[in-house]
PDB file of N, CA and C in Angstrom:
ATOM      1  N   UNK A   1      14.089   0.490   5.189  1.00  0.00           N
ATOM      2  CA  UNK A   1      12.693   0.538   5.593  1.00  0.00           C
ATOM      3  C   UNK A   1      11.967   1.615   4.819  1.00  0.00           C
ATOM      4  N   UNK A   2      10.617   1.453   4.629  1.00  0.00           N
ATOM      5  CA  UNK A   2      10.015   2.263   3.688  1.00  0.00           C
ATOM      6  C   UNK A   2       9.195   3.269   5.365  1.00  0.00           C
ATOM      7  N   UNK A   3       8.606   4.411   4.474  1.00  0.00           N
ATOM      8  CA  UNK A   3       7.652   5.346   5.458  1.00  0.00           C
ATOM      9  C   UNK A   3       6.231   5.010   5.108  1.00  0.00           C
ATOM     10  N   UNK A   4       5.256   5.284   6.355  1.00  0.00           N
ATOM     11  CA  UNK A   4       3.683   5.476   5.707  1.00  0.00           C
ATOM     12  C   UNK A   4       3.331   7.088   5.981  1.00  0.00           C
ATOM     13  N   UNK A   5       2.109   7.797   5.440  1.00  0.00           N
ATOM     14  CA  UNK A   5       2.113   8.841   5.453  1.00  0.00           C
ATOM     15  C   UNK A   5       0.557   9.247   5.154  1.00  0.00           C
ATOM     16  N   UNK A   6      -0.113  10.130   6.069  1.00  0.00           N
ATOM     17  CA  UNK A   6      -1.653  10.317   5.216  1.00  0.00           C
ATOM     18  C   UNK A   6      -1.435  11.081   3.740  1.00  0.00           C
ATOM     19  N   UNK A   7      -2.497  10.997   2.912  1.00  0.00           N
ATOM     20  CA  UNK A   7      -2.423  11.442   1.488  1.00  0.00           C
ATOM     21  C   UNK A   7      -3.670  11.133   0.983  1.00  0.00           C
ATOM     22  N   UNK A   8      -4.138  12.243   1.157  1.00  0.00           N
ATOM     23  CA  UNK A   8      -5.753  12.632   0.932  1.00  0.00           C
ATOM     24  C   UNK A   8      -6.768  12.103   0.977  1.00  0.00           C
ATOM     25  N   UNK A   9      -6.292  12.408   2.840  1.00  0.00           N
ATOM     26  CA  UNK A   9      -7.655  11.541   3.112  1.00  0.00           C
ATOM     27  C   UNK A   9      -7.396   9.700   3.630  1.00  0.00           C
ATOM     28  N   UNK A  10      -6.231   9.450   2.568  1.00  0.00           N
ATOM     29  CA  UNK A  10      -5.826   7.285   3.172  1.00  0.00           C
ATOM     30  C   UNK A  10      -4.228   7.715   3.453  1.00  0.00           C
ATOM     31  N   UNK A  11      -4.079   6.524   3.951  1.00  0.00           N
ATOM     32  CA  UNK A  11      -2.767   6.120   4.458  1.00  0.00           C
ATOM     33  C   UNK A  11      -1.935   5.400   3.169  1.00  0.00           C
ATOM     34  N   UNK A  12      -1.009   6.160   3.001  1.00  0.00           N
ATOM     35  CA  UNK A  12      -0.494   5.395   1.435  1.00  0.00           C
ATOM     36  C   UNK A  12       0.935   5.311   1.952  1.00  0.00           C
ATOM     37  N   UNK A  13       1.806   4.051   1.507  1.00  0.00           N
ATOM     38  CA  UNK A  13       2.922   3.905   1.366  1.00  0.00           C
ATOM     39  C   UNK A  13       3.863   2.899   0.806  1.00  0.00           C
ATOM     40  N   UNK A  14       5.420   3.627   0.381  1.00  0.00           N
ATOM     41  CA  UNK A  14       6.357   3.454  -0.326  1.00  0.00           C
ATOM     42  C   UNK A  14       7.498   3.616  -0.246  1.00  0.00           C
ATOM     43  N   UNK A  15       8.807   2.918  -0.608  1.00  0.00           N
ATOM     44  CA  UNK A  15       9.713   3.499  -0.651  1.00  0.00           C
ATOM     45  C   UNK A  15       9.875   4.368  -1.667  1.00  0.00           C
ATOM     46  N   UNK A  16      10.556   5.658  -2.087  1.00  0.00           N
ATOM     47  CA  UNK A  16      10.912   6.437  -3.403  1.00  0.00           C
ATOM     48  C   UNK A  16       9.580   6.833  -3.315  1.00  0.00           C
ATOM     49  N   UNK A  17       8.412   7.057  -2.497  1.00  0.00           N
ATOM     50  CA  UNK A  17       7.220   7.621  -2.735  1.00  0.00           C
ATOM     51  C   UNK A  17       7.510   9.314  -3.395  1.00  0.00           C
ATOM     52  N   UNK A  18       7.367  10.242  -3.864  1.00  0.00           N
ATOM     53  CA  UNK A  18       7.750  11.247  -4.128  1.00  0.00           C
ATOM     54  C   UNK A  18       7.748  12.214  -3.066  1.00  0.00           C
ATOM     55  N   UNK A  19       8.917  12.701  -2.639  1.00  0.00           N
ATOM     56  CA  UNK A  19       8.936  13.679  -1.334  1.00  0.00           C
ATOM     57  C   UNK A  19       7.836  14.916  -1.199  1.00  0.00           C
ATOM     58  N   UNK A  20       7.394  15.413  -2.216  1.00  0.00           N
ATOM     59  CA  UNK A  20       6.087  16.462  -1.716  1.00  0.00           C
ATOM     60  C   UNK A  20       4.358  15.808  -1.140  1.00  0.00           C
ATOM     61  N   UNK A  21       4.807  14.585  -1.105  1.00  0.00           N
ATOM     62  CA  UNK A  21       3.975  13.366  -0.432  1.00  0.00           C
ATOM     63  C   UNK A  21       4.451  12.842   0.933  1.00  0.00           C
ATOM     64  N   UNK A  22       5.445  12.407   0.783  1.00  0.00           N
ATOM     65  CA  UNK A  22       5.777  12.213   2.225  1.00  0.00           C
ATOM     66  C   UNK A  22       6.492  13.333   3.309  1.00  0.00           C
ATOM     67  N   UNK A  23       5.728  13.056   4.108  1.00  0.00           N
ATOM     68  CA  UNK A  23       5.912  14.092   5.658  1.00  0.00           C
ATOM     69  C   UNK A  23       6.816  13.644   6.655  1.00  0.00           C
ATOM     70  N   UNK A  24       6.440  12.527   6.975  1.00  0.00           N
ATOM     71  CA  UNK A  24       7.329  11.727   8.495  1.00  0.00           C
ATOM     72  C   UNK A  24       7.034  10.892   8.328  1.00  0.00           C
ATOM     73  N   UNK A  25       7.905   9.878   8.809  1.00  0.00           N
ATOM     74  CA  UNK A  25       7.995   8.061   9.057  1.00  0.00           C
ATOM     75  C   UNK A  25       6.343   8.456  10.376  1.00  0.00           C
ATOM     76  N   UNK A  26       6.061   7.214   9.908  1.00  0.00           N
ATOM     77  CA  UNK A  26       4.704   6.736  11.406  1.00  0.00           C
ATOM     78  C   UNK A  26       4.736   5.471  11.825  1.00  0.00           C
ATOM     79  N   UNK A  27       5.903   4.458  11.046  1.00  0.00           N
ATOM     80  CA  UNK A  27       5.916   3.138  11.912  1.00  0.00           C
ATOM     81  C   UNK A  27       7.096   2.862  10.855  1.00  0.00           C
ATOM     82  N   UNK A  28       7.922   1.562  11.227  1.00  0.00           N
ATOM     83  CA  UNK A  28       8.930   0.828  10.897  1.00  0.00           C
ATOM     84  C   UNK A  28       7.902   0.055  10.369  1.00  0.00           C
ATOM     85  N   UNK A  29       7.773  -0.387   8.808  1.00  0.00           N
ATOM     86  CA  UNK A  29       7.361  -1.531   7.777  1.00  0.00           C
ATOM     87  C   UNK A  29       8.270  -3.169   8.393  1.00  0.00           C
ATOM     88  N   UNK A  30       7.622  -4.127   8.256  1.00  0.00           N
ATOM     89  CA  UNK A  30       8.284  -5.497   8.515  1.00  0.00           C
ATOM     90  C   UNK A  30       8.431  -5.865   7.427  1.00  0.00           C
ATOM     91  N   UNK A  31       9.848  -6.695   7.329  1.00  0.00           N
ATOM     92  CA  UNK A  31      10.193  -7.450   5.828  1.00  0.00           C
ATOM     93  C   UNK A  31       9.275  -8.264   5.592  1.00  0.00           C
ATOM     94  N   UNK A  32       8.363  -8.810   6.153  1.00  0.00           N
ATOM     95  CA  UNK A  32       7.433  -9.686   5.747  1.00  0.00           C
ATOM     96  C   UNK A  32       5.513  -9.457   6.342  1.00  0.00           C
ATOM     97  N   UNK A  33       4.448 -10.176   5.147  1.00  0.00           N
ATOM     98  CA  UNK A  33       3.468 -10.012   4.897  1.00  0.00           C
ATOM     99  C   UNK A  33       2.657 -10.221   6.821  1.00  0.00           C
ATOM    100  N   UNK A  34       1.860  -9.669   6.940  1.00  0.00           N
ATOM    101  CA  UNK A  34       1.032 -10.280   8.160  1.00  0.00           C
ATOM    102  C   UNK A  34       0.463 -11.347   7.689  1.00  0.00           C
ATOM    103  N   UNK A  35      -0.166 -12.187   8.973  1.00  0.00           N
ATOM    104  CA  UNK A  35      -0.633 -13.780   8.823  1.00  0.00           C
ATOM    105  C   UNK A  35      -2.222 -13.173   7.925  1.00  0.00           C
ATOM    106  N   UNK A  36      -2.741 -12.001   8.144  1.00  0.00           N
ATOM    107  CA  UNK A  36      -4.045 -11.665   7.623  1.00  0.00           C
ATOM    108  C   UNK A  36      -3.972 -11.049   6.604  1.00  0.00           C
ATOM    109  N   UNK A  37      -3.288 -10.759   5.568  1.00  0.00           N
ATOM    110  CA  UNK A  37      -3.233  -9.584   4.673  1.00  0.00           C
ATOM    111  C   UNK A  37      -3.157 -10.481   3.063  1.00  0.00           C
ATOM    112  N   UNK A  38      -3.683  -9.847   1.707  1.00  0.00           N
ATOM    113  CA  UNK A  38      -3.795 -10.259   0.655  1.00  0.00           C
ATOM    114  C   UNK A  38      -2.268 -10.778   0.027  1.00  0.00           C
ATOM    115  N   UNK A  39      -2.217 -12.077  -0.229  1.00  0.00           N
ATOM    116  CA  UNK A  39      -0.815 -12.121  -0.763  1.00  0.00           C
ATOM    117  C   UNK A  39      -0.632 -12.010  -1.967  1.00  0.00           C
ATOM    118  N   UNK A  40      -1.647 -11.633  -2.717  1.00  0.00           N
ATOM    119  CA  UNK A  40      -0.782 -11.282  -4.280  1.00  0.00           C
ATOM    120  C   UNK A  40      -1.860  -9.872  -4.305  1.00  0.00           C
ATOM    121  N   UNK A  41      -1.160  -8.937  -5.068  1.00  0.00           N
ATOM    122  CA  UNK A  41      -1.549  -7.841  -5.526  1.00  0.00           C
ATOM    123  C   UNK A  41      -3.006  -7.784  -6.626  1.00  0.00           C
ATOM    124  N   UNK A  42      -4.311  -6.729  -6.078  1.00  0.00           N
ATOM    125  CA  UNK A  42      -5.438  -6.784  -6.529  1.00  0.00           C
ATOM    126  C   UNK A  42      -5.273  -6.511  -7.969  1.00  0.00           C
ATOM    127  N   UNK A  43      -4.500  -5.520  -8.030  1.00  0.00           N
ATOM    128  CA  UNK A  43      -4.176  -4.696  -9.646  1.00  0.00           C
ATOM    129  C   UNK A  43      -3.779  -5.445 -10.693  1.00  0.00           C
ATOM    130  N   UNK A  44      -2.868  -6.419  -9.768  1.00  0.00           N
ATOM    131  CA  UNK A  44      -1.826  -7.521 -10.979  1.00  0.00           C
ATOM    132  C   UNK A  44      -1.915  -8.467 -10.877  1.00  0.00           C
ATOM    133  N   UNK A  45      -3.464  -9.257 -10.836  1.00  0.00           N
ATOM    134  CA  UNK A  45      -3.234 -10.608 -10.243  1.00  0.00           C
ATOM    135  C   UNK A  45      -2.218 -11.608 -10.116  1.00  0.00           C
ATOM    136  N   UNK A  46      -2.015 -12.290  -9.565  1.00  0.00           N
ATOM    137  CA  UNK A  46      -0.820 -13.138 -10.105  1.00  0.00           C
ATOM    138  C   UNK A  46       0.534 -12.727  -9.148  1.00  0.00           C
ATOM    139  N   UNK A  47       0.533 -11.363  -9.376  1.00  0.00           N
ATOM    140  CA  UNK A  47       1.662 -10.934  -9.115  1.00  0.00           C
ATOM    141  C   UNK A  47       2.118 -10.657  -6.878  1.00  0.00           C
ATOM    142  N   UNK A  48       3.040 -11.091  -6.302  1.00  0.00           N
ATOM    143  CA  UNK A  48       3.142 -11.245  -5.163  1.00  0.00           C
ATOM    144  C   UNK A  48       2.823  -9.742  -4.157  1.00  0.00           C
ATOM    145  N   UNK A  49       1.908  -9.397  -3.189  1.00  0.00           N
ATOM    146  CA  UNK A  49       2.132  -8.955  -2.621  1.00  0.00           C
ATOM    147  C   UNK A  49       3.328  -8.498  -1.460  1.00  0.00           C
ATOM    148  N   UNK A  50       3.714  -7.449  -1.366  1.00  0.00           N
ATOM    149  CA  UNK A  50       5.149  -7.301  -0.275  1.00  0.00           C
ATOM    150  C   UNK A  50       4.476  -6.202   0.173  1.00  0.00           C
ATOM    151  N   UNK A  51       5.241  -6.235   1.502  1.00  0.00           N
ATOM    152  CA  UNK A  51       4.416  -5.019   2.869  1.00  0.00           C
ATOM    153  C   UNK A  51       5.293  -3.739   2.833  1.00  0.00           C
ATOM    154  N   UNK A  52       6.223  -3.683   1.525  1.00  0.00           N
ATOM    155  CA  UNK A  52       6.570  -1.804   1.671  1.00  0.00           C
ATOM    156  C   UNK A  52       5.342  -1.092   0.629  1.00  0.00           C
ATOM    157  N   UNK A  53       4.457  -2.057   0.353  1.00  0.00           N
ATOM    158  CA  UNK A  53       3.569  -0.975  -0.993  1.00  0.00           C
ATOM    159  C   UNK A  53       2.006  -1.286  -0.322  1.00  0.00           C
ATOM    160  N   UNK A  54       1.285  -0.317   0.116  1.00  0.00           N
ATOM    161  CA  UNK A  54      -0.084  -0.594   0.738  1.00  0.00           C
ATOM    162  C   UNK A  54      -0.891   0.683   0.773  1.00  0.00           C
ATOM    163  N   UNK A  55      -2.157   0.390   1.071  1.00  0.00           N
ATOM    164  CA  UNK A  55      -2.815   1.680   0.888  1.00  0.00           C
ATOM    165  C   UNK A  55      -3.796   0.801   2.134  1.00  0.00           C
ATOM    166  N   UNK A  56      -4.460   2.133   2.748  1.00  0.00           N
ATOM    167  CA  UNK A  56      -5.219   1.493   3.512  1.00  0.00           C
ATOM    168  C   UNK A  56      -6.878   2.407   3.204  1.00  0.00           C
ATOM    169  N   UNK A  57      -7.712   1.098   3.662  1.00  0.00           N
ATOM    170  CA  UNK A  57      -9.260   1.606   3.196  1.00  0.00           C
ATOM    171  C   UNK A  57     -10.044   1.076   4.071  1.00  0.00           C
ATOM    172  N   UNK A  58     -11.120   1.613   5.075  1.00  0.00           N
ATOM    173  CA  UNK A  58     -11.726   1.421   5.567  1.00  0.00           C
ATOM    174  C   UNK A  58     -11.308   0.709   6.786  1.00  0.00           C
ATOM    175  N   UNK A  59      -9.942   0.939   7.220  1.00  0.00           N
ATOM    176  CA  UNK A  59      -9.366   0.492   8.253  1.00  0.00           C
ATOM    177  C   UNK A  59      -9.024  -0.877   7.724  1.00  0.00           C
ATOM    178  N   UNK A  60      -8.922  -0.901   6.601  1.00  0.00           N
ATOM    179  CA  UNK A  60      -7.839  -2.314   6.019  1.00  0.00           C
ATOM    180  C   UNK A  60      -6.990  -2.100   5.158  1.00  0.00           C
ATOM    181  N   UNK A  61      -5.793  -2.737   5.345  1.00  0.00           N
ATOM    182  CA  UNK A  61      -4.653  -2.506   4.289  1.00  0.00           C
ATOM    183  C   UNK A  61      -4.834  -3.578   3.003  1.00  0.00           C
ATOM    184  N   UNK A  62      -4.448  -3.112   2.418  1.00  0.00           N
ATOM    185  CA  UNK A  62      -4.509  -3.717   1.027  1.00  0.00           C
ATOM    186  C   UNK A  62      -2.877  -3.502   0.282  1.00  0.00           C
ATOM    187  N   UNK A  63      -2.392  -4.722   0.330  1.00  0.00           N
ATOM    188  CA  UNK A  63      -1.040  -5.058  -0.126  1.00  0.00           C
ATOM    189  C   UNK A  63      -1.089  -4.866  -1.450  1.00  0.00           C
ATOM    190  N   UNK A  64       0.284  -4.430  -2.072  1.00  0.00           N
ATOM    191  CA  UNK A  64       0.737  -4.511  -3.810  1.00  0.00           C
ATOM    192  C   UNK A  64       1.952  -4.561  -3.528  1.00  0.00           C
ATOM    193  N   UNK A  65       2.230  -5.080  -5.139  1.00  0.00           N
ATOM    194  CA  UNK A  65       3.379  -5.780  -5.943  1.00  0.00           C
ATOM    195  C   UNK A  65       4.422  -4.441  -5.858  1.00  0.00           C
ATOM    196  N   UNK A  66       4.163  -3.194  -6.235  1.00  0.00           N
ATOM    197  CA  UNK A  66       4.769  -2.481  -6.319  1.00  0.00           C
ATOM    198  C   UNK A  66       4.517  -0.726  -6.767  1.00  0.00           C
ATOM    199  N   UNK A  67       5.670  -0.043  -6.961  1.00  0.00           N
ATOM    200  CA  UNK A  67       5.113   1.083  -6.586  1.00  0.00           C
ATOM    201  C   UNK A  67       3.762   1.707  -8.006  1.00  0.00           C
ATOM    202  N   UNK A  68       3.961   1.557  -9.273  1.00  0.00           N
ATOM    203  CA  UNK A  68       2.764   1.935  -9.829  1.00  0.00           C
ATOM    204  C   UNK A  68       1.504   1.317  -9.873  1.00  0.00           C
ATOM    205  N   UNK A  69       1.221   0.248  -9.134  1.00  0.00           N
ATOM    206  CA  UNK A  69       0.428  -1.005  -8.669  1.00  0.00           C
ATOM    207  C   UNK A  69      -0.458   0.001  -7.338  1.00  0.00           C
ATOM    208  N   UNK A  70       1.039   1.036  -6.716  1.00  0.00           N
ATOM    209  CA  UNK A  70       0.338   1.541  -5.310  1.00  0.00           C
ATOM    210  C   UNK A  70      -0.152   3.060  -5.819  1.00  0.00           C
ATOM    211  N   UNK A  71       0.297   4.182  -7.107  1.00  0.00           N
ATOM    212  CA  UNK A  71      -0.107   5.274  -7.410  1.00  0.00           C
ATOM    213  C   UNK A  71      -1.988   4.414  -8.188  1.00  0.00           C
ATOM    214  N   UNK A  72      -1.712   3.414  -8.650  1.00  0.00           N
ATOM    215  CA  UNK A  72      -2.873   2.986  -9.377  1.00  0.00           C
ATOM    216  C   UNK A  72      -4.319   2.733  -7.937  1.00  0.00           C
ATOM    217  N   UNK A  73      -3.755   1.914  -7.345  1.00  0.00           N
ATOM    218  CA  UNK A  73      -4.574   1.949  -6.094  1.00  0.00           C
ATOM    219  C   UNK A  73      -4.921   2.735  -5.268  1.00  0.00           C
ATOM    220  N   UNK A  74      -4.066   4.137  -5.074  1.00  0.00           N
ATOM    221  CA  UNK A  74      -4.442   5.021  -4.192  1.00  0.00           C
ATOM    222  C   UNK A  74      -5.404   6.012  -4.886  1.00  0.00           C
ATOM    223  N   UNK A  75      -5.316   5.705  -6.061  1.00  0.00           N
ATOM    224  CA  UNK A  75      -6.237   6.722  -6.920  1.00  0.00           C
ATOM    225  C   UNK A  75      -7.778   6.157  -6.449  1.00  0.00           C
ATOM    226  N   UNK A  76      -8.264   5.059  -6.258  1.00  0.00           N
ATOM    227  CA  UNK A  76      -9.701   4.696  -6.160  1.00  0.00           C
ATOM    228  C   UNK A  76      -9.289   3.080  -4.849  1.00  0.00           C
ATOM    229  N   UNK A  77      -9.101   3.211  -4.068  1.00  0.00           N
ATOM    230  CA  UNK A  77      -8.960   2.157  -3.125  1.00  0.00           C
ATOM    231  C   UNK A  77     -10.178   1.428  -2.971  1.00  0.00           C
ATOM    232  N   UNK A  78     -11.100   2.046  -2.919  1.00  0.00           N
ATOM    233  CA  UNK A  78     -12.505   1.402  -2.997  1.00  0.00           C
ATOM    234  C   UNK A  78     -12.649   0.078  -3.543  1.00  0.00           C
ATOM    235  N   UNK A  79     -12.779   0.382  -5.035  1.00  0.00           N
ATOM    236  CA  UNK A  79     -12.324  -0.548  -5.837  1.00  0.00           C
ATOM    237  C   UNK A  79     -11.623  -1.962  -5.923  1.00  0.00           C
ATOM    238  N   UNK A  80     -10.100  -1.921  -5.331  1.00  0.00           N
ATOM    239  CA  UNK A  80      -9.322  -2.442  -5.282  1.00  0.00           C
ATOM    240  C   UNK A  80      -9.663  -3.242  -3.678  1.00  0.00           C
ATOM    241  N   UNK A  81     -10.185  -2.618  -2.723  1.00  0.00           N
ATOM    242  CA  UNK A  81     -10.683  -3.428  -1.500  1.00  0.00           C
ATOM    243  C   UNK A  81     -11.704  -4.495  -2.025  1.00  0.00           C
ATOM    244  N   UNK A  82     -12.503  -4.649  -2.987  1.00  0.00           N
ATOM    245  CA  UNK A  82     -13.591  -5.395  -3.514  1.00  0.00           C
ATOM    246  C   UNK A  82     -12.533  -6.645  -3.993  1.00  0.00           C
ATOM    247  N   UNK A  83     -11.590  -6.294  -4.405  1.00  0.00           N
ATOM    248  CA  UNK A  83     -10.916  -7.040  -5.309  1.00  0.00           C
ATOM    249  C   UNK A  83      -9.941  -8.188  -4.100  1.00  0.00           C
ATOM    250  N   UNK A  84      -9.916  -7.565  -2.987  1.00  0.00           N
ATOM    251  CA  UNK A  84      -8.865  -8.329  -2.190  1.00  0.00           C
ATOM    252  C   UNK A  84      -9.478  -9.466  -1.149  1.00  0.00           C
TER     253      UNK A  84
END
């Protein structure tokens, strides 16, 4: 199971996220996507969304492919919510 964690300001998470980022687990991740959530990744079109890589914005999560898909998204989430 991966952790989520605040990080400046959003909710970002990963497995292998880098430990001076993560603090404490805040929920058990599910092996699979919710019935409401983006199924392919904003960054990589094409490419499949999975529910250990997400950032959340404006009280919505926004799914990715993977982990530099999720350092790329947490940098400007804004953005990437337009896209989903």
């Amino acid at each position: 199971t991966g952790i989520s964690t605040p990080y400046g300001g959003m909710l970002v998470h990963g497995r292998g996220f880098p430990a001076g980022i993560i603090r404490e687990a805040e929920e058990i991740i599910p092996d699979e996507l919710p019935d409401y959530a983006n199924r392919e990744g904003p960054v990589m079109p094409g490419e499949k969304a999975v529910p250990e890589f997400f950032v959340e914005y404006a009280g919505k999560r926004i799914y990715l492919c993977c982990k530099p898909c999720l350092r790329i998204a947490g940098e400007n989430p804004g953005k990437w919510n337009e896209k989903v």
